[in-house]
PDB file of N, CA and C in Angstrom:
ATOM      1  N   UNK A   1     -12.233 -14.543  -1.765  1.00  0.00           N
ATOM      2  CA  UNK A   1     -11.511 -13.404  -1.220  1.00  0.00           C
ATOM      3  C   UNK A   1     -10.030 -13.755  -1.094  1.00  0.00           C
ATOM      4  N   UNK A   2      -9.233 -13.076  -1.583  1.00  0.00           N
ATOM      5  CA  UNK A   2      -7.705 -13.209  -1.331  1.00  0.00           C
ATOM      6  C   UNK A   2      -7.290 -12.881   0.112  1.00  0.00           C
ATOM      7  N   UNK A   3      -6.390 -13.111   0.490  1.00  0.00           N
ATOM      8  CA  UNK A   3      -5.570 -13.367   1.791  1.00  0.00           C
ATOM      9  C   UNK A   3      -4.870 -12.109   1.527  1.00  0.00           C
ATOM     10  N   UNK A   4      -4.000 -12.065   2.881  1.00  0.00           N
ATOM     11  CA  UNK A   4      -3.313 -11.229   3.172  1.00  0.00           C
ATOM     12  C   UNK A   4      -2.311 -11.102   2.366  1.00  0.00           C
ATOM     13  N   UNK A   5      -2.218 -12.013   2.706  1.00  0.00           N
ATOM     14  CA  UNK A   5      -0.289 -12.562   1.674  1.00  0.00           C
ATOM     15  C   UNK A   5      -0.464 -12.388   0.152  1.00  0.00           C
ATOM     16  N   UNK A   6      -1.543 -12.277  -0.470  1.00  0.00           N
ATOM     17  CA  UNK A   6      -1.795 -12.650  -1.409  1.00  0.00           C
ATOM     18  C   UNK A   6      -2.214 -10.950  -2.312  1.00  0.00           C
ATOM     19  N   UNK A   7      -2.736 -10.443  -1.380  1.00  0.00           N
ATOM     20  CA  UNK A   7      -3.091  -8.919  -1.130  1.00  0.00           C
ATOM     21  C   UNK A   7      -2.030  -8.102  -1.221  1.00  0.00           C
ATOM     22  N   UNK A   8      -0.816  -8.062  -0.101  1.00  0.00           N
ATOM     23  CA  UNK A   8       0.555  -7.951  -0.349  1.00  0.00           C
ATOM     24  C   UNK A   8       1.270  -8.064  -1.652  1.00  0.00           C
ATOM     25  N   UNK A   9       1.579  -9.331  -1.973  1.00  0.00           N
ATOM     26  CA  UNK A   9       1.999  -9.430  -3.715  1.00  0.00           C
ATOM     27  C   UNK A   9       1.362  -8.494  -4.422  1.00  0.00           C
ATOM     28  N   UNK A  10      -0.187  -8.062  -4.577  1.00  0.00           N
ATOM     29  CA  UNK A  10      -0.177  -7.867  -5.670  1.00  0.00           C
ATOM     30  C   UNK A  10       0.114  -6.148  -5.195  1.00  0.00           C
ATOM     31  N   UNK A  11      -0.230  -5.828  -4.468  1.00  0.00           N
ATOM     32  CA  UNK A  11       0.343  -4.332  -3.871  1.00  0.00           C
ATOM     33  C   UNK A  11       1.738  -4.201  -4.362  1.00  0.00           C
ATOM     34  N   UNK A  12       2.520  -4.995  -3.884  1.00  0.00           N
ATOM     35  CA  UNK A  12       4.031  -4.733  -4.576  1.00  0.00           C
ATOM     36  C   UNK A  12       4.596  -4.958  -5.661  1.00  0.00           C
ATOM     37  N   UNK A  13       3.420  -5.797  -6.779  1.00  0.00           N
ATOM     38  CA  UNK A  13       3.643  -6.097  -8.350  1.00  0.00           C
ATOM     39  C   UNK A  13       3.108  -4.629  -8.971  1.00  0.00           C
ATOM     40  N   UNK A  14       2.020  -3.696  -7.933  1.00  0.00           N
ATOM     41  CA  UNK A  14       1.751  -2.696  -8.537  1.00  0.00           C
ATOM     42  C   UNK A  14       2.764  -1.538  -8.609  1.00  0.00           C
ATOM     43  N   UNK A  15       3.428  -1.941  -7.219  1.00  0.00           N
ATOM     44  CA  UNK A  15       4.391  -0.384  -6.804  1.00  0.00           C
ATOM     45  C   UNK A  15       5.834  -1.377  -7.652  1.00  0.00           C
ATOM     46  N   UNK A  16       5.988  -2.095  -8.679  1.00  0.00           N
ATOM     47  CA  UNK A  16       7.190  -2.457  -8.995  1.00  0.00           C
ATOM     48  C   UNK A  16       7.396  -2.455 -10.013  1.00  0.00           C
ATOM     49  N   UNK A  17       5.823  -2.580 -10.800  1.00  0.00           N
ATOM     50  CA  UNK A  17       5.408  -1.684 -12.428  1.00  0.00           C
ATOM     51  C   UNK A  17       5.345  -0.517 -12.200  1.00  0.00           C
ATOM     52  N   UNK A  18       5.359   0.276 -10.886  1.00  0.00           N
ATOM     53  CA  UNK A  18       5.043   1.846 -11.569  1.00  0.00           C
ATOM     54  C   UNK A  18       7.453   2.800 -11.276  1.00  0.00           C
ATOM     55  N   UNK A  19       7.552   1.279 -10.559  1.00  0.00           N
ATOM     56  CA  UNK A  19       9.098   1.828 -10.268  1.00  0.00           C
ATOM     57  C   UNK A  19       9.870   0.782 -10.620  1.00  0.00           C
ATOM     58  N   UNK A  20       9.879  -0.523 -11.537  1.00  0.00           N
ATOM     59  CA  UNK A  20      10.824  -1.691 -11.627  1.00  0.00           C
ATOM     60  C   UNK A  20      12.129  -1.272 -11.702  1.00  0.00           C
ATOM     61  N   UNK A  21      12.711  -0.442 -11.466  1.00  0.00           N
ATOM     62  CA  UNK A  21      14.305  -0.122 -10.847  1.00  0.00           C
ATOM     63  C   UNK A  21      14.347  -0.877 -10.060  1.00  0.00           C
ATOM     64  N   UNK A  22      13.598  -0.833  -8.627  1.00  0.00           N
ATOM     65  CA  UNK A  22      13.263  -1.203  -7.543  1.00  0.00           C
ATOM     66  C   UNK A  22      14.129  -2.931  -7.357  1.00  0.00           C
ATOM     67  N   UNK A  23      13.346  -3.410  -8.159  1.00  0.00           N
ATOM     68  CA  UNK A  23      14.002  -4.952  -8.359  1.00  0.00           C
ATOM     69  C   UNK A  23      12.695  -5.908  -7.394  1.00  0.00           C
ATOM     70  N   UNK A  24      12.968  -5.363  -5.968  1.00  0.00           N
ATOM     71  CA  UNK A  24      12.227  -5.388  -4.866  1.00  0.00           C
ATOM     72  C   UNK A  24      11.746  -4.431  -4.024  1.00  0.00           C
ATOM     73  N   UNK A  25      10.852  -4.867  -2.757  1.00  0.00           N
ATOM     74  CA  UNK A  25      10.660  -3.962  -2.017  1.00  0.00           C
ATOM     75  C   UNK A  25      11.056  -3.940  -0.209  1.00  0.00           C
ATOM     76  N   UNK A  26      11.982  -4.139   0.332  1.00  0.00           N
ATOM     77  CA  UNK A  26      11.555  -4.508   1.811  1.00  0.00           C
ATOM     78  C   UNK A  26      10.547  -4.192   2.139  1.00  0.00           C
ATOM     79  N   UNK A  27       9.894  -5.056   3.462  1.00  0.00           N
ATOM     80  CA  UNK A  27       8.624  -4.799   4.071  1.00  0.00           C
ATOM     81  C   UNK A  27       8.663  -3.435   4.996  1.00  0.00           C
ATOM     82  N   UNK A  28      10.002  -3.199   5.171  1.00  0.00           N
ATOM     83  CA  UNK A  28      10.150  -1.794   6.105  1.00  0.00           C
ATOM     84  C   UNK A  28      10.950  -0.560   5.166  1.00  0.00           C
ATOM     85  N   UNK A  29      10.928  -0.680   4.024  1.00  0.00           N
ATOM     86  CA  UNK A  29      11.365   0.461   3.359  1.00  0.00           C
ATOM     87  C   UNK A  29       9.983   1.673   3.275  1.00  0.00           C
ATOM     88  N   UNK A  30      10.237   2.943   3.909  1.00  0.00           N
ATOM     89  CA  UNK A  30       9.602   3.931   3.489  1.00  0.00           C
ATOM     90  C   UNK A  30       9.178   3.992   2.547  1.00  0.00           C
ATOM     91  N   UNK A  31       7.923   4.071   1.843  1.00  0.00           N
ATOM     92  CA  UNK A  31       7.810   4.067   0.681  1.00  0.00           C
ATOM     93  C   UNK A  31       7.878   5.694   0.139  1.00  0.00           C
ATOM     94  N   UNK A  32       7.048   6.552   1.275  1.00  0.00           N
ATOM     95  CA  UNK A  32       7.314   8.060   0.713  1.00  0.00           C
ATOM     96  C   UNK A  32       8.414   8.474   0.454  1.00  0.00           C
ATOM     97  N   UNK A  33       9.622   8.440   1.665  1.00  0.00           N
ATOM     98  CA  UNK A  33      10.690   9.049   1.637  1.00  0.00           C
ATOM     99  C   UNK A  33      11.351   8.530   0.475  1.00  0.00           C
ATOM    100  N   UNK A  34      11.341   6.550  -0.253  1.00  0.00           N
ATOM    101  CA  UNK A  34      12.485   6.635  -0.631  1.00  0.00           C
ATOM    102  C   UNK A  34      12.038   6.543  -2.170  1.00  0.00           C
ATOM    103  N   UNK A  35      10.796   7.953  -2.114  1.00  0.00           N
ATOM    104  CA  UNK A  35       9.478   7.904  -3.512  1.00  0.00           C
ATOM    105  C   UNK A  35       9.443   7.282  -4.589  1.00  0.00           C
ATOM    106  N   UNK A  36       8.900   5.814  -3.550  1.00  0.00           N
ATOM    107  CA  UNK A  36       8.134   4.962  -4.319  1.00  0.00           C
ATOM    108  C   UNK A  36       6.851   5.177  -4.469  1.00  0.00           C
ATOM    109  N   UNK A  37       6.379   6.281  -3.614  1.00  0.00           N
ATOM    110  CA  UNK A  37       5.260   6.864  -3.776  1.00  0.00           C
ATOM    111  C   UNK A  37       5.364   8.604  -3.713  1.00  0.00           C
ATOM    112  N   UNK A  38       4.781   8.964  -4.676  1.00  0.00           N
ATOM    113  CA  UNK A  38       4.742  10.600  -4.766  1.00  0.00           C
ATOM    114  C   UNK A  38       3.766  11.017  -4.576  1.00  0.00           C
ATOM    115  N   UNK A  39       3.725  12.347  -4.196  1.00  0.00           N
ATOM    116  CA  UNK A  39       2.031  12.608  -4.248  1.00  0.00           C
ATOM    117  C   UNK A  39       0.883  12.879  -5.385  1.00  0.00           C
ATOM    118  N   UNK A  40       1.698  12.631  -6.547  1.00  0.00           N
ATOM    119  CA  UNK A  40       0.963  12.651  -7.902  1.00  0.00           C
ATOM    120  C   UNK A  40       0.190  10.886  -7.866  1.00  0.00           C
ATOM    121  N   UNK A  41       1.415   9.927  -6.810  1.00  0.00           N
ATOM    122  CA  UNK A  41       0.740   9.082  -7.650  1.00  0.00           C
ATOM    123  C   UNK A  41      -0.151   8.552  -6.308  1.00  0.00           C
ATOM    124  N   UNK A  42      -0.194   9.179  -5.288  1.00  0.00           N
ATOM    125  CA  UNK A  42      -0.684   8.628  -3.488  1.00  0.00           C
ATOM    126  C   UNK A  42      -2.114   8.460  -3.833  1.00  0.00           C
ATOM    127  N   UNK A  43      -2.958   9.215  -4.681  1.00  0.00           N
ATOM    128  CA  UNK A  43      -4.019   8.733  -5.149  1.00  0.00           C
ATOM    129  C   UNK A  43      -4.451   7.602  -5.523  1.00  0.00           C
ATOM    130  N   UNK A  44      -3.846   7.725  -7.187  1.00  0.00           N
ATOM    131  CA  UNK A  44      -3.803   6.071  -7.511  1.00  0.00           C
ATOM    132  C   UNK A  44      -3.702   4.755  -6.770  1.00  0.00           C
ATOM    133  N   UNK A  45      -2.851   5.663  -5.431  1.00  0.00           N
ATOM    134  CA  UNK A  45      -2.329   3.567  -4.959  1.00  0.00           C
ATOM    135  C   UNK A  45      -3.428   3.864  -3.552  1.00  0.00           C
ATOM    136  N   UNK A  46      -4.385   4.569  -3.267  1.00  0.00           N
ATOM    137  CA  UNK A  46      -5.446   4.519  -2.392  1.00  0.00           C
ATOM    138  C   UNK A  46      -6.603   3.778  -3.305  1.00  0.00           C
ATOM    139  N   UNK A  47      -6.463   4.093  -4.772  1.00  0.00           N
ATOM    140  CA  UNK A  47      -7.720   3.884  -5.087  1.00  0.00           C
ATOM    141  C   UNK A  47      -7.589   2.605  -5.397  1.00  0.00           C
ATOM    142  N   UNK A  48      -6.295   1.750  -6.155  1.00  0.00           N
ATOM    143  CA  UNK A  48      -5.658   0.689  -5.945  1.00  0.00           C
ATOM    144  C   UNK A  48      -6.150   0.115  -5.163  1.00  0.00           C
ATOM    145  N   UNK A  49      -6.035   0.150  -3.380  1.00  0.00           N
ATOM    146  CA  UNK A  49      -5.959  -0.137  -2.643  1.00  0.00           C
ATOM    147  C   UNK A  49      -7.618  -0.656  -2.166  1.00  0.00           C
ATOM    148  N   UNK A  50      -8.624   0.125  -2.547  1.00  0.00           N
ATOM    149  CA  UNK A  50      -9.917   0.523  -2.116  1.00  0.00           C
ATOM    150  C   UNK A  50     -10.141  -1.046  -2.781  1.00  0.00           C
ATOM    151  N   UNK A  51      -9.565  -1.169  -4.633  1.00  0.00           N
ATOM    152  CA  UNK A  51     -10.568  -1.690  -5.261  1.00  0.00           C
ATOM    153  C   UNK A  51      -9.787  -3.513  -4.700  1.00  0.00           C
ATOM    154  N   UNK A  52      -8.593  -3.586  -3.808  1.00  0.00           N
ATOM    155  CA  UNK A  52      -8.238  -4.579  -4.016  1.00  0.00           C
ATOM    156  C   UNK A  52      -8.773  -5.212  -2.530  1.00  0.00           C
ATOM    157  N   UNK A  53      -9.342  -4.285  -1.136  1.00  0.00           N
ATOM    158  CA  UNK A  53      -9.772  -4.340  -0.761  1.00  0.00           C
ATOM    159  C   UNK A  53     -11.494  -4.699  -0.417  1.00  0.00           C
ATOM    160  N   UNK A  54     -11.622  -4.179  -1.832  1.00  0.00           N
ATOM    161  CA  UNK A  54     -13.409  -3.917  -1.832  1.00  0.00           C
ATOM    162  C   UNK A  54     -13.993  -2.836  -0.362  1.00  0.00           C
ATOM    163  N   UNK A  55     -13.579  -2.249  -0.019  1.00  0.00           N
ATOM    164  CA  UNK A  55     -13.638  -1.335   1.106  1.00  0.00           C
ATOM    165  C   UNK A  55     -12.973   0.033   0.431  1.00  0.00           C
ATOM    166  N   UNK A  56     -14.134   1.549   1.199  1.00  0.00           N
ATOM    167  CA  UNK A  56     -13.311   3.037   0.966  1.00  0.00           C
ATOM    168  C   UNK A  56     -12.383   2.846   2.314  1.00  0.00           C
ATOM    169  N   UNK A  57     -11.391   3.540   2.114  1.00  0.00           N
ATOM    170  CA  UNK A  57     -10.321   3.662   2.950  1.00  0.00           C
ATOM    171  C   UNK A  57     -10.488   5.486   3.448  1.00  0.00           C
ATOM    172  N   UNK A  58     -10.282   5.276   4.742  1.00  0.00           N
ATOM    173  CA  UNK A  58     -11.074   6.482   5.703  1.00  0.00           C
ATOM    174  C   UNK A  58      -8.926   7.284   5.706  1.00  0.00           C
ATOM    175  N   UNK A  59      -9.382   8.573   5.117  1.00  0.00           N
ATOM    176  CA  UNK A  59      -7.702   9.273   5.456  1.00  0.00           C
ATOM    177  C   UNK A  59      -7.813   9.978   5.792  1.00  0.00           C
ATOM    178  N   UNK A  60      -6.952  10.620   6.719  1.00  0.00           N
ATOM    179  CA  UNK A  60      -7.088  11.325   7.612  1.00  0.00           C
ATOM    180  C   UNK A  60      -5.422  11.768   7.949  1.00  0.00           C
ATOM    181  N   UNK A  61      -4.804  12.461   8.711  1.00  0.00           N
ATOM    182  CA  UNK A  61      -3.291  12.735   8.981  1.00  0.00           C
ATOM    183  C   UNK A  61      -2.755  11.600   9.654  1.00  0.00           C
ATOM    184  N   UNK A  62      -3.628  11.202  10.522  1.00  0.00           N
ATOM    185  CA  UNK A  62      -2.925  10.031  11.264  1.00  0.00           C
ATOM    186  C   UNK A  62      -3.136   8.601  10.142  1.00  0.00           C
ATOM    187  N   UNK A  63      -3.929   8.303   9.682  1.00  0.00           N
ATOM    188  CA  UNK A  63      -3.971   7.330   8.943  1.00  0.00           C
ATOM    189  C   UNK A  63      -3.240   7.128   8.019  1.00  0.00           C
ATOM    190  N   UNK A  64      -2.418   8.249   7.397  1.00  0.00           N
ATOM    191  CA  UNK A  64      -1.246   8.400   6.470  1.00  0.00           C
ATOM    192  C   UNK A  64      -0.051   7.339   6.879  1.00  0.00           C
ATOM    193  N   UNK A  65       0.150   7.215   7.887  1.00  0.00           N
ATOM    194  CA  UNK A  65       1.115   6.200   8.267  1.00  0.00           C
ATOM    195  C   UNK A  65       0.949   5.418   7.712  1.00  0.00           C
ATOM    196  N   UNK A  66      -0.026   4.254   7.571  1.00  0.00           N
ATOM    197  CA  UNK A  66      -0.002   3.304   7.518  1.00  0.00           C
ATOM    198  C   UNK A  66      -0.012   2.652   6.052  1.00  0.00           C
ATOM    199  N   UNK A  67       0.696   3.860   5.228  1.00  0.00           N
ATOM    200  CA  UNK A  67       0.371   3.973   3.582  1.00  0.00           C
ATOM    201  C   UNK A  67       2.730   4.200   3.742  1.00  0.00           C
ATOM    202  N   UNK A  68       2.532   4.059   4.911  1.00  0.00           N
ATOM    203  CA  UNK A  68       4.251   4.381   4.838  1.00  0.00           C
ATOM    204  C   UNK A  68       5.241   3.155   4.068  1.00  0.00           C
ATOM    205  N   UNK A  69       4.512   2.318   4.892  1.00  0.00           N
ATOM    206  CA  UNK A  69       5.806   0.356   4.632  1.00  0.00           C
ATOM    207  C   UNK A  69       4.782  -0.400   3.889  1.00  0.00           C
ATOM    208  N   UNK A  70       5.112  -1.766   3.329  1.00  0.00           N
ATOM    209  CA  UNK A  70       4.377  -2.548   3.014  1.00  0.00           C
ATOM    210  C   UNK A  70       4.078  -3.636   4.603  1.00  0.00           C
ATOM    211  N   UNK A  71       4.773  -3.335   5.526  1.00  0.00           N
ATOM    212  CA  UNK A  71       4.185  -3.925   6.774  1.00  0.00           C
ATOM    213  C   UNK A  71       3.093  -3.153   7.520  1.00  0.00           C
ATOM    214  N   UNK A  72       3.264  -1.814   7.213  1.00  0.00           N
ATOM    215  CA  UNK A  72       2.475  -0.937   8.154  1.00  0.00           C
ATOM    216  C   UNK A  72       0.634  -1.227   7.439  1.00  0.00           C
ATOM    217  N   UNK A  73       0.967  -1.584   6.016  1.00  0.00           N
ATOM    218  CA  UNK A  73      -0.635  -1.766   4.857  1.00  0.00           C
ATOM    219  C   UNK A  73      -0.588  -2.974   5.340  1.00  0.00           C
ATOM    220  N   UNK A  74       0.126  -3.996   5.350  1.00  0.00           N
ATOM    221  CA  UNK A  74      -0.293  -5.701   5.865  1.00  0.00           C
ATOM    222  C   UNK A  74      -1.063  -4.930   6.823  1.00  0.00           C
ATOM    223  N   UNK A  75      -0.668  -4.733   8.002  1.00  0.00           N
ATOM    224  CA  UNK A  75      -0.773  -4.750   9.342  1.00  0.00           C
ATOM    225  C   UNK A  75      -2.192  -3.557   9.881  1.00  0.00           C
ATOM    226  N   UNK A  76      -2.233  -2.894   9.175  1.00  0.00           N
ATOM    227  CA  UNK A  76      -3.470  -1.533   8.972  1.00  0.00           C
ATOM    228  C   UNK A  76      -4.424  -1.658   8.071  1.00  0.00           C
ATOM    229  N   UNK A  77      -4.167  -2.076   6.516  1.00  0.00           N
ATOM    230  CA  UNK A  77      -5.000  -1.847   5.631  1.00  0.00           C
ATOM    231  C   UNK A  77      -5.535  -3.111   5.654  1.00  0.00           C
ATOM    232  N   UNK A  78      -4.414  -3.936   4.907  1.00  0.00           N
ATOM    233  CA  UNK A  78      -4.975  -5.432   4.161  1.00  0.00           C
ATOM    234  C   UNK A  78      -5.570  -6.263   5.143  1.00  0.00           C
ATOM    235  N   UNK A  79      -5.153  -6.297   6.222  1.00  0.00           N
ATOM    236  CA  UNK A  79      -5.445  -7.252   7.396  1.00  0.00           C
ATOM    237  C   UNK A  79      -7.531  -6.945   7.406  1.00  0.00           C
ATOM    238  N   UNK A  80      -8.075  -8.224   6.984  1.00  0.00           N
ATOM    239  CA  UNK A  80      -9.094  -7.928   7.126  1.00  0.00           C
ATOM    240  C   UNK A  80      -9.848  -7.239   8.206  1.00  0.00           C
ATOM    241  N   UNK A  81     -10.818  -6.581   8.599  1.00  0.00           N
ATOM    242  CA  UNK A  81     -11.571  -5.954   9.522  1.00  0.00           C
ATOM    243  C   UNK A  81     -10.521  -4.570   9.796  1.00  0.00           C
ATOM    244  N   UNK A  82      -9.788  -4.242   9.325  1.00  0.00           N
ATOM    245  CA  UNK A  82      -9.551  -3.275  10.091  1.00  0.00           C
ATOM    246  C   UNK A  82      -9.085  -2.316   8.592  1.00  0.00           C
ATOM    247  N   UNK A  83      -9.233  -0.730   8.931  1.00  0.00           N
ATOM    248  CA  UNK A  83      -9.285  -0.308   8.119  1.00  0.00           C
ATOM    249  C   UNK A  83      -8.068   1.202   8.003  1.00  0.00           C
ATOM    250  N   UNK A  84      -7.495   2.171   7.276  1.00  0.00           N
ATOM    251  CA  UNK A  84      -6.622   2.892   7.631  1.00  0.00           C
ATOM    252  C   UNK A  84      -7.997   4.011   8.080  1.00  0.00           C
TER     253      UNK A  84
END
């Protein structure tokens, strides 16, 4: 099983092939607002997310947050046991 940290990377090698303008990502950059994520592609990076997890990811309005930063997915998604 991969780590957190490790989980992270590849989350941001995905969002940096689908935007490599980017260069990088801060851990507190919005990802909606500053659309690195659109809603064409908010799918894809849940389902992304599911398969890098091995877990469905539960969404809901409030759980949307945590699809905001790459700290808010450390800290909500990737972090084992706990889920958005």
């Amino acid at each position: 099983m991969s780590t957190t940290a490790e989980q992270l990377e590849s989350v941001k090698r995905w969002l940096l092939a689908k935007k490599p303008d980017l260069g990088d990502i801060d851990l507190d950059l919005d990802l909606i607002a500053n659309r690195v994520i659109d809603s064409l592609r908010f799918i894809d990076f849940v389902f992304f997310l599911e398969q890098l997890t091995g877990r469905e990811l539960q969404m809901d309005a409030e759980s949307v947050k945590a699809f905001r930063t790459l700290r808010s997915l450390r800290d909500q998604v990737l972090t084992t046991g706990n889920g958005a």
